[in-house]
C-alpha atoms as a PDB file:
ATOM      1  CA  UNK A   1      37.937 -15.920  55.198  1.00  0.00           C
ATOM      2  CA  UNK A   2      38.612 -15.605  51.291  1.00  0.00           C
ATOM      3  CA  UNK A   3      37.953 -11.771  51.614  1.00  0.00           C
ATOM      4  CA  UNK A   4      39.661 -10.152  48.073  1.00  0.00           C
ATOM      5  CA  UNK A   5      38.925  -6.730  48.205  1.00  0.00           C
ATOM      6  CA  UNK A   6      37.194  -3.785  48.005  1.00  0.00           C
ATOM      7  CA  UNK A   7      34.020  -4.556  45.320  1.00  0.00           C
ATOM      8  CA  UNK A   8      32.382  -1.055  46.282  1.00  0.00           C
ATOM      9  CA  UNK A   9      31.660   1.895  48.648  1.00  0.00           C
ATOM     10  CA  UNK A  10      28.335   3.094  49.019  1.00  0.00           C
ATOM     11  CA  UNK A  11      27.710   7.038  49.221  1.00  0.00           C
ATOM     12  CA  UNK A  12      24.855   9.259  50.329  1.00  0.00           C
ATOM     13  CA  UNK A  13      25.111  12.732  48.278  1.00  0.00           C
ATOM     14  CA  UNK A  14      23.140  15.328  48.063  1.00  0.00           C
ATOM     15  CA  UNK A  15      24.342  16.663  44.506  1.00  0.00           C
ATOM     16  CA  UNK A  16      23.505  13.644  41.933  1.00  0.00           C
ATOM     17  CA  UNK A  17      24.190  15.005  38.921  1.00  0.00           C
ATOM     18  CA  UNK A  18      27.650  16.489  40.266  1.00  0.00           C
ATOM     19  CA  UNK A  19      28.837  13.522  41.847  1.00  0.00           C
ATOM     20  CA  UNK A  20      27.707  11.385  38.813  1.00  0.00           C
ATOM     21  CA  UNK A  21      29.901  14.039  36.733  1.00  0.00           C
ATOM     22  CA  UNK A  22      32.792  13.623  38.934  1.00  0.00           C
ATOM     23  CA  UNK A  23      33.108  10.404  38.289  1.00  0.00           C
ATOM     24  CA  UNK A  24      32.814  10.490  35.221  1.00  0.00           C
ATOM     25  CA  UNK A  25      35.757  12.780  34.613  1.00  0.00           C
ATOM     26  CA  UNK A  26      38.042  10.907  36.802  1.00  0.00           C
ATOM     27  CA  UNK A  27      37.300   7.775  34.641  1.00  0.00           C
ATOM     28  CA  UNK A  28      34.759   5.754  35.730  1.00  0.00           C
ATOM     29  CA  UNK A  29      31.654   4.316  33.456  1.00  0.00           C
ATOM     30  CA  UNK A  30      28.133   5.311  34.112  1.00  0.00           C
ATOM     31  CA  UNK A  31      26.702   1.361  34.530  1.00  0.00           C
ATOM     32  CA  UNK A  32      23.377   2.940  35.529  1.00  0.00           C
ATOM     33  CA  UNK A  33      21.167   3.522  38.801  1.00  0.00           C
ATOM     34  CA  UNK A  34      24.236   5.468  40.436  1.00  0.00           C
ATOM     35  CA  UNK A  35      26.952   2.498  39.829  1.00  0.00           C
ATOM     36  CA  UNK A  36      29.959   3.695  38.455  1.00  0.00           C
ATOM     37  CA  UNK A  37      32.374   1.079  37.878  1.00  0.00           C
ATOM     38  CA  UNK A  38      36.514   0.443  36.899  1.00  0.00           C
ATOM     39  CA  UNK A  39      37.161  -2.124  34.309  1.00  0.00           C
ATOM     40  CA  UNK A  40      37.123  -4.520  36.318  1.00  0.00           C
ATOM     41  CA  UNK A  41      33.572  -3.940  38.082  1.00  0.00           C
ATOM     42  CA  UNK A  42      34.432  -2.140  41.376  1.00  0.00           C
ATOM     43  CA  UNK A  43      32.402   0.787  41.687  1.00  0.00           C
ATOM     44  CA  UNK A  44      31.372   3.313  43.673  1.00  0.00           C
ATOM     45  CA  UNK A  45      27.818   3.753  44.038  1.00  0.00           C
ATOM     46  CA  UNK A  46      25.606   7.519  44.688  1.00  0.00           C
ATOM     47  CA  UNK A  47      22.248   7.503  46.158  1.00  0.00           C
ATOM     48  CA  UNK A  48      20.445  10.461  47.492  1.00  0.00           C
ATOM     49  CA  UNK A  49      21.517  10.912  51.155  1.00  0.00           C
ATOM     50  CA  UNK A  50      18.092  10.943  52.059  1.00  0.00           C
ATOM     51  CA  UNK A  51      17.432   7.589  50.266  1.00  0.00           C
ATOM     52  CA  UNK A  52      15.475   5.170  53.424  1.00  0.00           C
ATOM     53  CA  UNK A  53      17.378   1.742  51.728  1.00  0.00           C
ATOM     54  CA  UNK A  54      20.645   3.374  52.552  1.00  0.00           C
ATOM     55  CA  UNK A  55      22.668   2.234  56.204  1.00  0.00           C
ATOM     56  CA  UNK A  56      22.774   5.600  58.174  1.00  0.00           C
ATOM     57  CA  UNK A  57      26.206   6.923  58.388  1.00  0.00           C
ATOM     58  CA  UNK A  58      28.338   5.945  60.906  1.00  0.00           C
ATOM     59  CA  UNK A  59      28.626   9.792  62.301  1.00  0.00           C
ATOM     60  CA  UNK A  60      26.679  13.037  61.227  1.00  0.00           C
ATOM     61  CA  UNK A  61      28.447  14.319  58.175  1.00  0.00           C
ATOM     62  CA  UNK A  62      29.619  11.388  57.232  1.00  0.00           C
ATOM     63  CA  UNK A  63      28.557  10.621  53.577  1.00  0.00           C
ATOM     64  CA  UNK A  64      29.984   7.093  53.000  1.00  0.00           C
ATOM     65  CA  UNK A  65      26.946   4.671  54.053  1.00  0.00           C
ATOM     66  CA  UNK A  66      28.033   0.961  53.064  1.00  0.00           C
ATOM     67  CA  UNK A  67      31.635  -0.683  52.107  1.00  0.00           C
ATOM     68  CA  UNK A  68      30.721  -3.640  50.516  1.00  0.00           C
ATOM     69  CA  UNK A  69      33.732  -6.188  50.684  1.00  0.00           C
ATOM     70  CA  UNK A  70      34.026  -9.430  47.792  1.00  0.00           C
ATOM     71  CA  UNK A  71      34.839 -12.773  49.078  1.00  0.00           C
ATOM     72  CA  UNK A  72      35.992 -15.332  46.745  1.00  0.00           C
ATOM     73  CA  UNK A  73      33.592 -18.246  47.487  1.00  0.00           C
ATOM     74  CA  UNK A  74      30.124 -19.159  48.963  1.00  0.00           C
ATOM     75  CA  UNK A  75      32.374 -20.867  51.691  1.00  0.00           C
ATOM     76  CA  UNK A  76      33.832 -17.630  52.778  1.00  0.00           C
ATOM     77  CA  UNK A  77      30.391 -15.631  52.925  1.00  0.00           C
ATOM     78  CA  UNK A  78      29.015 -18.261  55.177  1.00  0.00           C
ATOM     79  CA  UNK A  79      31.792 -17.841  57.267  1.00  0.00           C
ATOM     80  CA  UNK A  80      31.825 -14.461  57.910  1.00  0.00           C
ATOM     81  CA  UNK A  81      27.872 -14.355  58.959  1.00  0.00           C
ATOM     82  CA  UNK A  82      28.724 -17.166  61.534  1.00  0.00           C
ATOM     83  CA  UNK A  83      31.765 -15.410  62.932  1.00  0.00           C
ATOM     84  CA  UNK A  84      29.564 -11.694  62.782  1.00  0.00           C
ATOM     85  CA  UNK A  85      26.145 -13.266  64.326  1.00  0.00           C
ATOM     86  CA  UNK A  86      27.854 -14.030  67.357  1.00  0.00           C
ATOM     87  CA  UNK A  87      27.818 -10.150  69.008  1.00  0.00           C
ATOM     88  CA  UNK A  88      25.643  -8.603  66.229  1.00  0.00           C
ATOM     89  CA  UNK A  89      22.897  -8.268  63.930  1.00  0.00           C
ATOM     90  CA  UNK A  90      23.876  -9.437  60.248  1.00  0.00           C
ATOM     91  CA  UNK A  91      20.886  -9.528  57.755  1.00  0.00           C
ATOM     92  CA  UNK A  92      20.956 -11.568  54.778  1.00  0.00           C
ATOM     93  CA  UNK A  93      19.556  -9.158  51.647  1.00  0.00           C
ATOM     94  CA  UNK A  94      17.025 -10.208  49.099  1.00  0.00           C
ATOM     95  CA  UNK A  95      20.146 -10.167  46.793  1.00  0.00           C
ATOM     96  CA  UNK A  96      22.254 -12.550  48.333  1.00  0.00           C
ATOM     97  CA  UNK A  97      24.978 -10.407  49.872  1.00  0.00           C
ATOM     98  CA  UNK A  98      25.148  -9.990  53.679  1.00  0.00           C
ATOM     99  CA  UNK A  99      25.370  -6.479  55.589  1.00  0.00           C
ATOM    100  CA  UNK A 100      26.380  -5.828  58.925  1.00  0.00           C
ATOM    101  CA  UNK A 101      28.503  -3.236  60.821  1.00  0.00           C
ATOM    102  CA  UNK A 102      31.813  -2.959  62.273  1.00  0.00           C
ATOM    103  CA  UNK A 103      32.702  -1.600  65.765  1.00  0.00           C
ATOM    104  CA  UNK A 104      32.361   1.920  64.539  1.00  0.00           C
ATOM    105  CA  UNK A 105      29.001   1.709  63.185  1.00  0.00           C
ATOM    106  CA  UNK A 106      30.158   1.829  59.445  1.00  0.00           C
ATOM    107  CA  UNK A 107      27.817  -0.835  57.760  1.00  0.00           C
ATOM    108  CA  UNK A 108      29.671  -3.700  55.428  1.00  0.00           C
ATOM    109  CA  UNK A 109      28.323  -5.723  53.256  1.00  0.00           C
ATOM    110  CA  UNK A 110      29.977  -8.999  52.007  1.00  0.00           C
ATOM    111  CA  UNK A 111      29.116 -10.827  48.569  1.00  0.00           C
ATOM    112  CA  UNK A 112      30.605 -12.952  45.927  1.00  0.00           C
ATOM    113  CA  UNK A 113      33.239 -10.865  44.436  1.00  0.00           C
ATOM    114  CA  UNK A 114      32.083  -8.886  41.011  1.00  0.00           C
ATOM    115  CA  UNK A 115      35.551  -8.417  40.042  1.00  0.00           C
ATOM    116  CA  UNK A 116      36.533  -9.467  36.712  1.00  0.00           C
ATOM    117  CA  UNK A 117      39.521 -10.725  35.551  1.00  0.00           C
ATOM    118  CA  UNK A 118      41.860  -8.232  33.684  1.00  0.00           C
ATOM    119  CA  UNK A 119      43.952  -8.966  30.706  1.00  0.00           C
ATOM    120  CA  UNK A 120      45.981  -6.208  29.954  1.00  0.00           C
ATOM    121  CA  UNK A 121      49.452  -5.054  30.093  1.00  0.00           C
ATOM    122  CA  UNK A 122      50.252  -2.997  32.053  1.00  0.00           C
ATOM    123  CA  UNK A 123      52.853   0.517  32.354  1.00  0.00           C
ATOM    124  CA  UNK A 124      55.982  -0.905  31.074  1.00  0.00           C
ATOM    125  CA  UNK A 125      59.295   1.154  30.843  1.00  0.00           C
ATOM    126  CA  UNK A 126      62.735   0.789  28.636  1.00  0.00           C
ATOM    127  CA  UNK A 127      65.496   1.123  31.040  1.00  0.00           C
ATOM    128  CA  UNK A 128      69.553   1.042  29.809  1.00  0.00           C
ATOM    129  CA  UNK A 129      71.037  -2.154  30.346  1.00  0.00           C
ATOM    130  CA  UNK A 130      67.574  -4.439  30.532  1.00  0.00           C
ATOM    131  CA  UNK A 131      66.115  -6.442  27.635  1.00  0.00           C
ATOM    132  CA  UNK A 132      63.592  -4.237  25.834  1.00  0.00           C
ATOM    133  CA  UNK A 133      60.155  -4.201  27.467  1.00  0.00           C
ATOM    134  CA  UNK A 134      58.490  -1.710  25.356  1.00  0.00           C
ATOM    135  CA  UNK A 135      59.054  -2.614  21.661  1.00  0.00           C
ATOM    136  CA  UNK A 136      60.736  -0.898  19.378  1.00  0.00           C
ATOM    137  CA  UNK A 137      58.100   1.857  17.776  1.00  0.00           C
ATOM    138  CA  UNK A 138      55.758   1.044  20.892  1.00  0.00           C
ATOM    139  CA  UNK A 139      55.046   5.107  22.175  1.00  0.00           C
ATOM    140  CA  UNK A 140      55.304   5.308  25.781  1.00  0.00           C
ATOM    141  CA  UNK A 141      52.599   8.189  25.944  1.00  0.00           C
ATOM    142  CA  UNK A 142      49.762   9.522  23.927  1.00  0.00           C
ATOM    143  CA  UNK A 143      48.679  12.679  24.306  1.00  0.00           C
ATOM    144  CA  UNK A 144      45.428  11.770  22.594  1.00  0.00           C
ATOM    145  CA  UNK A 145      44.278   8.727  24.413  1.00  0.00           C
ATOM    146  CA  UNK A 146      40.977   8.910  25.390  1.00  0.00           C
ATOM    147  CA  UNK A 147      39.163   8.453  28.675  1.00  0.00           C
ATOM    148  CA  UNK A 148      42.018   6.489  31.065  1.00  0.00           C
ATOM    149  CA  UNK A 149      39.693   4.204  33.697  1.00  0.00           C
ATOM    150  CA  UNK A 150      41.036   3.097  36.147  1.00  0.00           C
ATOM    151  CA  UNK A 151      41.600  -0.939  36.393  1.00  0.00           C
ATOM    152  CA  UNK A 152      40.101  -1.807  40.165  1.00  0.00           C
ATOM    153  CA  UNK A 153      39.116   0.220  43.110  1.00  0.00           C
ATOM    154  CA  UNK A 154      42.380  -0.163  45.559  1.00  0.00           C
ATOM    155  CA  UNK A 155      41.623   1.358  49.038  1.00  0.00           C
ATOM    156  CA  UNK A 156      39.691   3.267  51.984  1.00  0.00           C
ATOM    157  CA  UNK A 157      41.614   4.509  54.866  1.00  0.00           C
ATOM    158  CA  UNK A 158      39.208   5.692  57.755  1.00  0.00           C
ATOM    159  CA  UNK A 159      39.106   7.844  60.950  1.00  0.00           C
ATOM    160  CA  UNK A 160      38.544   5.612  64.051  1.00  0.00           C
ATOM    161  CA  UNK A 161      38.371   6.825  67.346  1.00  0.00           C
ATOM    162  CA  UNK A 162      40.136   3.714  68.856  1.00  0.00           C
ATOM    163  CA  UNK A 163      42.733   2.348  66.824  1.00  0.00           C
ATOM    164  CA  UNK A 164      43.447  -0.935  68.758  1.00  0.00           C
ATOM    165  CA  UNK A 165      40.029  -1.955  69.438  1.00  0.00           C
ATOM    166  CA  UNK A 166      39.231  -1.412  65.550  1.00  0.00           C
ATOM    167  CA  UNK A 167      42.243  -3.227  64.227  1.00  0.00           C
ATOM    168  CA  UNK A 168      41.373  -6.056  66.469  1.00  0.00           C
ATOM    169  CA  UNK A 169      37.943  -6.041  64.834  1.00  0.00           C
ATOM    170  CA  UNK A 170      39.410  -6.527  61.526  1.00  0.00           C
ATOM    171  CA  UNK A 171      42.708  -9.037  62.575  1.00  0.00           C
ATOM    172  CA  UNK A 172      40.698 -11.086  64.690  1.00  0.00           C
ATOM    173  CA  UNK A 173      37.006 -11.045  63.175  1.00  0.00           C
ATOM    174  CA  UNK A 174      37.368 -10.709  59.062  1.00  0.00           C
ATOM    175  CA  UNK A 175      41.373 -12.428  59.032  1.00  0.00           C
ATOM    176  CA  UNK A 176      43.255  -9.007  57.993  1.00  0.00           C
ATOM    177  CA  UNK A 177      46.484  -8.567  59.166  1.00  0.00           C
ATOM    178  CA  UNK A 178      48.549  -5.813  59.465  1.00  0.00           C
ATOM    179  CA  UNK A 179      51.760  -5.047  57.046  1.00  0.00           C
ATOM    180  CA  UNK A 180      53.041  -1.655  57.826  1.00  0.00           C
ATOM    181  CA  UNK A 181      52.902   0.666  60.825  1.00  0.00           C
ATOM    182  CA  UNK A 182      52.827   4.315  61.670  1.00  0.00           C
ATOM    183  CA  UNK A 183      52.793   4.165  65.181  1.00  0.00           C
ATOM    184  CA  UNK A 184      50.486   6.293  66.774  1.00  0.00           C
ATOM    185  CA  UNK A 185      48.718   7.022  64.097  1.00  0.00           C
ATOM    186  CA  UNK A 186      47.471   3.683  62.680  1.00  0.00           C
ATOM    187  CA  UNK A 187      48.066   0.468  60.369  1.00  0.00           C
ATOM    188  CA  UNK A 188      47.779  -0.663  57.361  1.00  0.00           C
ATOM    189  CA  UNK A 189      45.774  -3.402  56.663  1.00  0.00           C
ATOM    190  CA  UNK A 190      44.973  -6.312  53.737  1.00  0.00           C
ATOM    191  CA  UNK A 191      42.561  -9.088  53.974  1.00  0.00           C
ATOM    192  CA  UNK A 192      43.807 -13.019  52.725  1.00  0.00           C
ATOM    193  CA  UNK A 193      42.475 -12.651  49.394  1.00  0.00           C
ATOM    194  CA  UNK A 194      44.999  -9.899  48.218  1.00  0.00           C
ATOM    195  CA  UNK A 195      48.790  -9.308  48.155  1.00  0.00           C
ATOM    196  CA  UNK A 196      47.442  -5.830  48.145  1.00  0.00           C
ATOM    197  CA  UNK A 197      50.122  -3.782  50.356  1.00  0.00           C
ATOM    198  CA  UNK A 198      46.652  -2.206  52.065  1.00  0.00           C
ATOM    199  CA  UNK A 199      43.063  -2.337  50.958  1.00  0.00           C
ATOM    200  CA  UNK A 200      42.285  -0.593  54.524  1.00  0.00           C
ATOM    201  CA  UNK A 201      44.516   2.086  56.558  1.00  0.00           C
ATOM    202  CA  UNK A 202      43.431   3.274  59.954  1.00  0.00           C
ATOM    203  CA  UNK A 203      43.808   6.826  61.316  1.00  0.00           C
ATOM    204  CA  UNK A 204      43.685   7.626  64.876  1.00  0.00           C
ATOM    205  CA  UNK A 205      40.991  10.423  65.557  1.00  0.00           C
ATOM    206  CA  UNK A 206      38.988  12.201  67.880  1.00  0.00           C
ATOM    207  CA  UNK A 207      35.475  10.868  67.950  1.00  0.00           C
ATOM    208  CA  UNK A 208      33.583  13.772  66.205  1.00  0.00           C
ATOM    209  CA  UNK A 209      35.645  13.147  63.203  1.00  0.00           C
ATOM    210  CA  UNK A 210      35.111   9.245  62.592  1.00  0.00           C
ATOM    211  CA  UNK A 211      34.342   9.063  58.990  1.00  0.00           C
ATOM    212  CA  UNK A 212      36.496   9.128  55.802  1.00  0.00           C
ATOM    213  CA  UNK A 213      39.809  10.377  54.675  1.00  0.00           C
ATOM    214  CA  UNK A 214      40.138   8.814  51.401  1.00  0.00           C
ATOM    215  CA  UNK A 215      39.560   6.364  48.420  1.00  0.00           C
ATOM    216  CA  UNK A 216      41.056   5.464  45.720  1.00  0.00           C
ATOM    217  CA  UNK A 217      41.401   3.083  42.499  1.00  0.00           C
ATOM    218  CA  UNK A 218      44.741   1.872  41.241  1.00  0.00           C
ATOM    219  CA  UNK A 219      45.700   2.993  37.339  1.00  0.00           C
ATOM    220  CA  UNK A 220      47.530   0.861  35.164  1.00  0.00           C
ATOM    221  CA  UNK A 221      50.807   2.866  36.031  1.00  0.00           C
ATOM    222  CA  UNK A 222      52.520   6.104  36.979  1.00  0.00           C
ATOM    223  CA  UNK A 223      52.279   7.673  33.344  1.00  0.00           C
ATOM    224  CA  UNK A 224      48.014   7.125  33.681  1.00  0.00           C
ATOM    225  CA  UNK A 225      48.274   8.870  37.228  1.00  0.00           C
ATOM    226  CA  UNK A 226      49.985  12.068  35.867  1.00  0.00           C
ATOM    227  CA  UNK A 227      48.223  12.059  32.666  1.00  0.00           C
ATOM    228  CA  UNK A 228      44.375  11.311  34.198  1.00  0.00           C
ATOM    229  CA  UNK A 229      45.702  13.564  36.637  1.00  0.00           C
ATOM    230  CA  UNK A 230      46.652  16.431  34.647  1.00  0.00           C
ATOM    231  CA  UNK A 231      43.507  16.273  32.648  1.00  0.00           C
ATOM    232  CA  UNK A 232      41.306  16.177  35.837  1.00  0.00           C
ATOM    233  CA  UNK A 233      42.864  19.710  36.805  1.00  0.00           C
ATOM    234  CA  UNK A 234      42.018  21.216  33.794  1.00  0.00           C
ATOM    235  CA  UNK A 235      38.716  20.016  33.900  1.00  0.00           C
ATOM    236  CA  UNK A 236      38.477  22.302  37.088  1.00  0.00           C
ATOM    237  CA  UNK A 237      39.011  19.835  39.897  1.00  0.00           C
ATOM    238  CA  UNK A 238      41.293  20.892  42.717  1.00  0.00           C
ATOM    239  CA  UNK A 239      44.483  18.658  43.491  1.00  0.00           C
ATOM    240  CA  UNK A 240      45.067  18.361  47.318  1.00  0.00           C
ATOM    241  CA  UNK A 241      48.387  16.490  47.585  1.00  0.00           C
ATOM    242  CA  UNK A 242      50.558  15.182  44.783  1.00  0.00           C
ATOM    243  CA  UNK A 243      51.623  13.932  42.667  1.00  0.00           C
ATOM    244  CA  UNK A 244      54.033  11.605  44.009  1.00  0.00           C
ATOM    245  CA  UNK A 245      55.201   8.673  45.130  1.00  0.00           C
ATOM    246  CA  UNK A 246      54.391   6.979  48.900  1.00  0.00           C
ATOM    247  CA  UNK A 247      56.793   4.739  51.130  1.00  0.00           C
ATOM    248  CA  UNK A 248      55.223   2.630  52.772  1.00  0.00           C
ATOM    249  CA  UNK A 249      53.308   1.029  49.870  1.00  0.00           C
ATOM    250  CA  UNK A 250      55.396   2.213  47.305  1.00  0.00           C
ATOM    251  CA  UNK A 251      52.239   3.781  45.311  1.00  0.00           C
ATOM    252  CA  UNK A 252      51.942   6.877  42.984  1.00  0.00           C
ATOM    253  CA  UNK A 253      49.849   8.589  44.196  1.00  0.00           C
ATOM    254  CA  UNK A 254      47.674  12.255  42.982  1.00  0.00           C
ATOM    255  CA  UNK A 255      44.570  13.136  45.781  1.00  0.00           C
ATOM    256  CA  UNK A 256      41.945  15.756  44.871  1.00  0.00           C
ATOM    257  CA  UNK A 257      38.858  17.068  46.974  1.00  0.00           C
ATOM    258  CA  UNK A 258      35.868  15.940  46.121  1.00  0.00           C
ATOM    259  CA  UNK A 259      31.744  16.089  46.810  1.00  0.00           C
ATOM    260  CA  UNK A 260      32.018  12.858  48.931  1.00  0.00           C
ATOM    261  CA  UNK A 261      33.051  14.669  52.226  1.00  0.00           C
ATOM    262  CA  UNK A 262      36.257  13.366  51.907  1.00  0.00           C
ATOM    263  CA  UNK A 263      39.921  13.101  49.283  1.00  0.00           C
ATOM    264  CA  UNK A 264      39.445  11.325  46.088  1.00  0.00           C
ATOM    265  CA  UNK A 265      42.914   9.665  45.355  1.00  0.00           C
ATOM    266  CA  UNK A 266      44.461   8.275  41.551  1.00  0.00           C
ATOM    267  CA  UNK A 267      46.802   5.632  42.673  1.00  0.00           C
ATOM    268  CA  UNK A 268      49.553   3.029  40.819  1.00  0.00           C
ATOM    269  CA  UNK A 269      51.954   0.540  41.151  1.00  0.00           C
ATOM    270  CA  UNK A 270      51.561  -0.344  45.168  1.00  0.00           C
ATOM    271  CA  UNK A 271      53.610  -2.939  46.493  1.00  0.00           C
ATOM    272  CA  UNK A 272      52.613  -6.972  47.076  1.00  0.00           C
ATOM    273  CA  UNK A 273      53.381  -8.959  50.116  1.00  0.00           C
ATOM    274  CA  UNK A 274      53.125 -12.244  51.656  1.00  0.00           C
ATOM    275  CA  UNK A 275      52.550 -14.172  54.706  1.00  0.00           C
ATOM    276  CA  UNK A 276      56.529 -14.089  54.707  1.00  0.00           C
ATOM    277  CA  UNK A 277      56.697  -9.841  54.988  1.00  0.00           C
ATOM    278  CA  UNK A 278      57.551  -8.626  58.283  1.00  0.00           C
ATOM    279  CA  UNK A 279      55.351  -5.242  59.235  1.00  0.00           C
ATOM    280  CA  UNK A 280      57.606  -2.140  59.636  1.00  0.00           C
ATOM    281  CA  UNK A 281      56.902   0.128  62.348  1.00  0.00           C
ATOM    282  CA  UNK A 282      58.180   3.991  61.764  1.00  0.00           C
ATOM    283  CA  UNK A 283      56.779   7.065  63.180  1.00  0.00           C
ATOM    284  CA  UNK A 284      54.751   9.401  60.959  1.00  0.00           C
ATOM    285  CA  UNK A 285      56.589  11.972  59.145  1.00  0.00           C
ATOM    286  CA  UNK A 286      56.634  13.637  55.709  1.00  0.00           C
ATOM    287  CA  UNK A 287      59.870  11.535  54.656  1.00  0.00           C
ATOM    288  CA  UNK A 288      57.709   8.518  56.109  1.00  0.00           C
ATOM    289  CA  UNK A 289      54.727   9.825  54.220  1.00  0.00           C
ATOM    290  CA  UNK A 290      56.099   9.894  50.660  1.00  0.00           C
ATOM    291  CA  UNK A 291      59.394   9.298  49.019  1.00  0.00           C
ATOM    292  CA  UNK A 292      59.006  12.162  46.958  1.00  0.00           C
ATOM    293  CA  UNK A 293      56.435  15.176  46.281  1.00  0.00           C
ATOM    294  CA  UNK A 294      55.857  16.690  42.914  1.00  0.00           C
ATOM    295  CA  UNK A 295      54.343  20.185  42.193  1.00  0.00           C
ATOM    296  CA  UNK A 296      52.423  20.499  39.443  1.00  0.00           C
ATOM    297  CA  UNK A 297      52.016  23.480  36.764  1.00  0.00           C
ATOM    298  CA  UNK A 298      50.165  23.895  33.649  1.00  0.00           C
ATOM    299  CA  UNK A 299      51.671  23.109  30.406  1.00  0.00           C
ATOM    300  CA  UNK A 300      55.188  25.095  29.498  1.00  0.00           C
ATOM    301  CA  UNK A 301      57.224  24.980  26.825  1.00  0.00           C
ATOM    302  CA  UNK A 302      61.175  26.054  26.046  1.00  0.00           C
ATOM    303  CA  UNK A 303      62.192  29.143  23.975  1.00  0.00           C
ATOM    304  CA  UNK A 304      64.072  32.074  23.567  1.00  0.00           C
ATOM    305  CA  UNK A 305      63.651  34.600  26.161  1.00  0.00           C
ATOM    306  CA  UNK A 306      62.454  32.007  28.675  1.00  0.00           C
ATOM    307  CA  UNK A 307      64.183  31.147  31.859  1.00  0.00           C
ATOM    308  CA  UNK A 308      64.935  28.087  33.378  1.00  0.00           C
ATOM    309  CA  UNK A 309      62.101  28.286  35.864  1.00  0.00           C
ATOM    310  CA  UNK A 310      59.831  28.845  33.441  1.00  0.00           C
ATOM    311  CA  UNK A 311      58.696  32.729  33.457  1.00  0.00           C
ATOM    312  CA  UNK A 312      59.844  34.687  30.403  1.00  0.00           C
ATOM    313  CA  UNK A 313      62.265  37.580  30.717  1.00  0.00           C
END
C-alpha cells in the first residue's frame, strides 16, 4: 500500500474567520471553501463544527473530524478498501476518495495524492572546510521576505487509549512500520510511500483524552522556522514549546496553541530512513525529547550601558 503522506486534516471549528486568519499568518494560502494549502497542496481544511457532511469526532471535544491520507496510485486505493471492508464500513465518495475509520473512531479518507512536486532549494549553509554551498553574495537571511509557506504538511501525532492495539491497526492494516520508540509512551510511525522519519506518532492516554496533540508542516529549513516563528509571536500568537531541535527525528521544531483544540507545530529538516534503519527504543525524557531547547525574546540589540544578558544598567 503506496500510502505517501499526509494530503490533509479535516477540522470542525466553531470560529471561521479566526481559524481562517490563523492560518493565514502561519503561512498557508486561502485556496477557497475553507482549504488552506502549503506549496505543495497539503492543506488543512475548516468547516463549521456543526457542518452534517463532516465525520463526527472521534471523542467529545475533539475538533479534528477527517485525516485524509494520499496514495500514490489507483492500485493502492483499491487495496486499501479491500483490506478495510473486511471488519468495517468503507464508503466510496461521489469524489472518488474513500473514507473509513480506524480503531479509535477517527475517520480517514484515502485518495490519489494532491501533492505536487517541489522544485526548490532548499536551507543551505557555508560551513569552514566544505566547498561553498551558498554562493558568494547569496544572503543567508532576509529580514524582508515576505509571507514564508510552508513546503508540505509533515505530521499528526494522536492520543490513543491503547497503544498496541492501534499500532497494530496501522503496521498490519495500512503497511506503516515503526522507526523510533519511546517506550511506554508510544511510536513513531511512516507509511511505504515516505522516508519521512514519522508522518504519525502515537501517545498513550487515558480514554477521555483520545484526540489530538499536534500537527505540523515542514519549512524549507531551520532559518524559516525561527524567522516564520518569530513573526507569528509578534503577530500575537502564543509559543508553547520551542524553538528547538528534536532527537528522535532530528527536526526543528517551534509549537504554538492554537483554535484547533490542540498545538500547532513549524517544523524542518527531519530525518529519512529506510527499510535498512533499525527502530531505537529509549524511554521518554526531556534529553530524549529534544537535543536542545531555545528561549525566545523579542528583538535586542548591543550598546553602551547594556549588559550581557540584555537589560540595561
Amino acid at each position: 500500500m503506496n500510502i505517501v503522506g499526509l494530503d490533509s486534516l479535516v477540522f470542525g471549528v466553531d470560529d471561521l474567520e479566526g481559524c481562517g486568519q490563523y492560518l493565514r499568518d502561519y503561512g498557508l494560502q486561502d485556496a477557497g471553501n475553507g482549504r488552506f494549502e502549503a506549496l505543495d497542496g497539503t492543506a488543512i481544511v475548516i468547516a463549521d463544527e456543526d457542518d452534517p457532511t463532516l465525520p463526527p469526532p472521534p471523542t467529545p471535544g475533539c475538533r479534528l473530524r477527517k485525516t485524509v491520507m494520499g496514495v500514490a496510485d489507483t492500485g493502492s486505493l483499491e487495496a486499501i478498501a479491500a483490506e478495510l471492508s473486511q471488519d468495517r464500513k468503507v464508503a466510496q465518495l461521489p469524489d472518488g476518495t474513500i473514507q473509513s475509520a480506524d480503531d479509535d473512531g477517527f475517520a480517514l479518507g484515502f485518495q490519489l495524492t494532491v501533492r505536487k512536486t517541489l522544485a526548490r532549494p532548499g536551507e543551505i549553509v557555508n560551513a569552514p572546510g566544505s566547498p561553498f554551498q551558498r554562493g558568494v553574495n547569496h544572503l543567508g537571511v532576509d529580514a524582508h521576505a515576505p509571507q514564508i509557506r510552508p513546503r508540505t504538511l509533515s505530521h499528526l501525532v494522536c492520543f490513543v487509549p491503547d497503544i498496541a492495539k492501534t499500532e497494530a491497526f496501522y503496521v498490519n492494516r495500512l503497511g506503516f512500520r515503526c522507526v523510533d520508540r519511546f517506550v511506554g509512551v508510544g511510536p513513531f510511525l511512516r507509511p511505504a510511500g515516505t522516508l519521512d522519519h514519522h508522518t504519525l506518532f502515537l501517545i498513550g492516554a487515558p480514554p477521555h483524552m483520545k484526540g489530538v496533540e499536534h500537527f505540523t508542516f515542514h519549512f524549507s529549513g531551520p532559518t524559516e522556522v525561527m524567522q516564520n516563528g518569530s513573526r507569528f509571536v509578534e503577530k500575537g500568537y502564543q509559543p508553547f514549546w520551542g524553538p528547538g531541535r528534536h532527537q528522535l527525528g532530528s527536526n526543528w521544531f517551534w509549537y504554538f496553541n492554537s483554535p484547533f483544540g490542540c498545538h500547532m507545530e513549524m517544523d524542518a529538516d527531519m530525518d529519512q530512513h529506510d527499510a535498512t534503519w533499525r527502530a531505537r527504543e529509549i524511554p521518554l525524557s526531556a534529553d530524549a525529547s529534544q537535543a536542545f531547547l531555545l528561549g525566545y525574546r523579542k528583538k535586542w540589540m548591543p550598546g553602551p550601558g547594556s549588559s550581557a544578558n540584555g537589560d540595561y544598567a
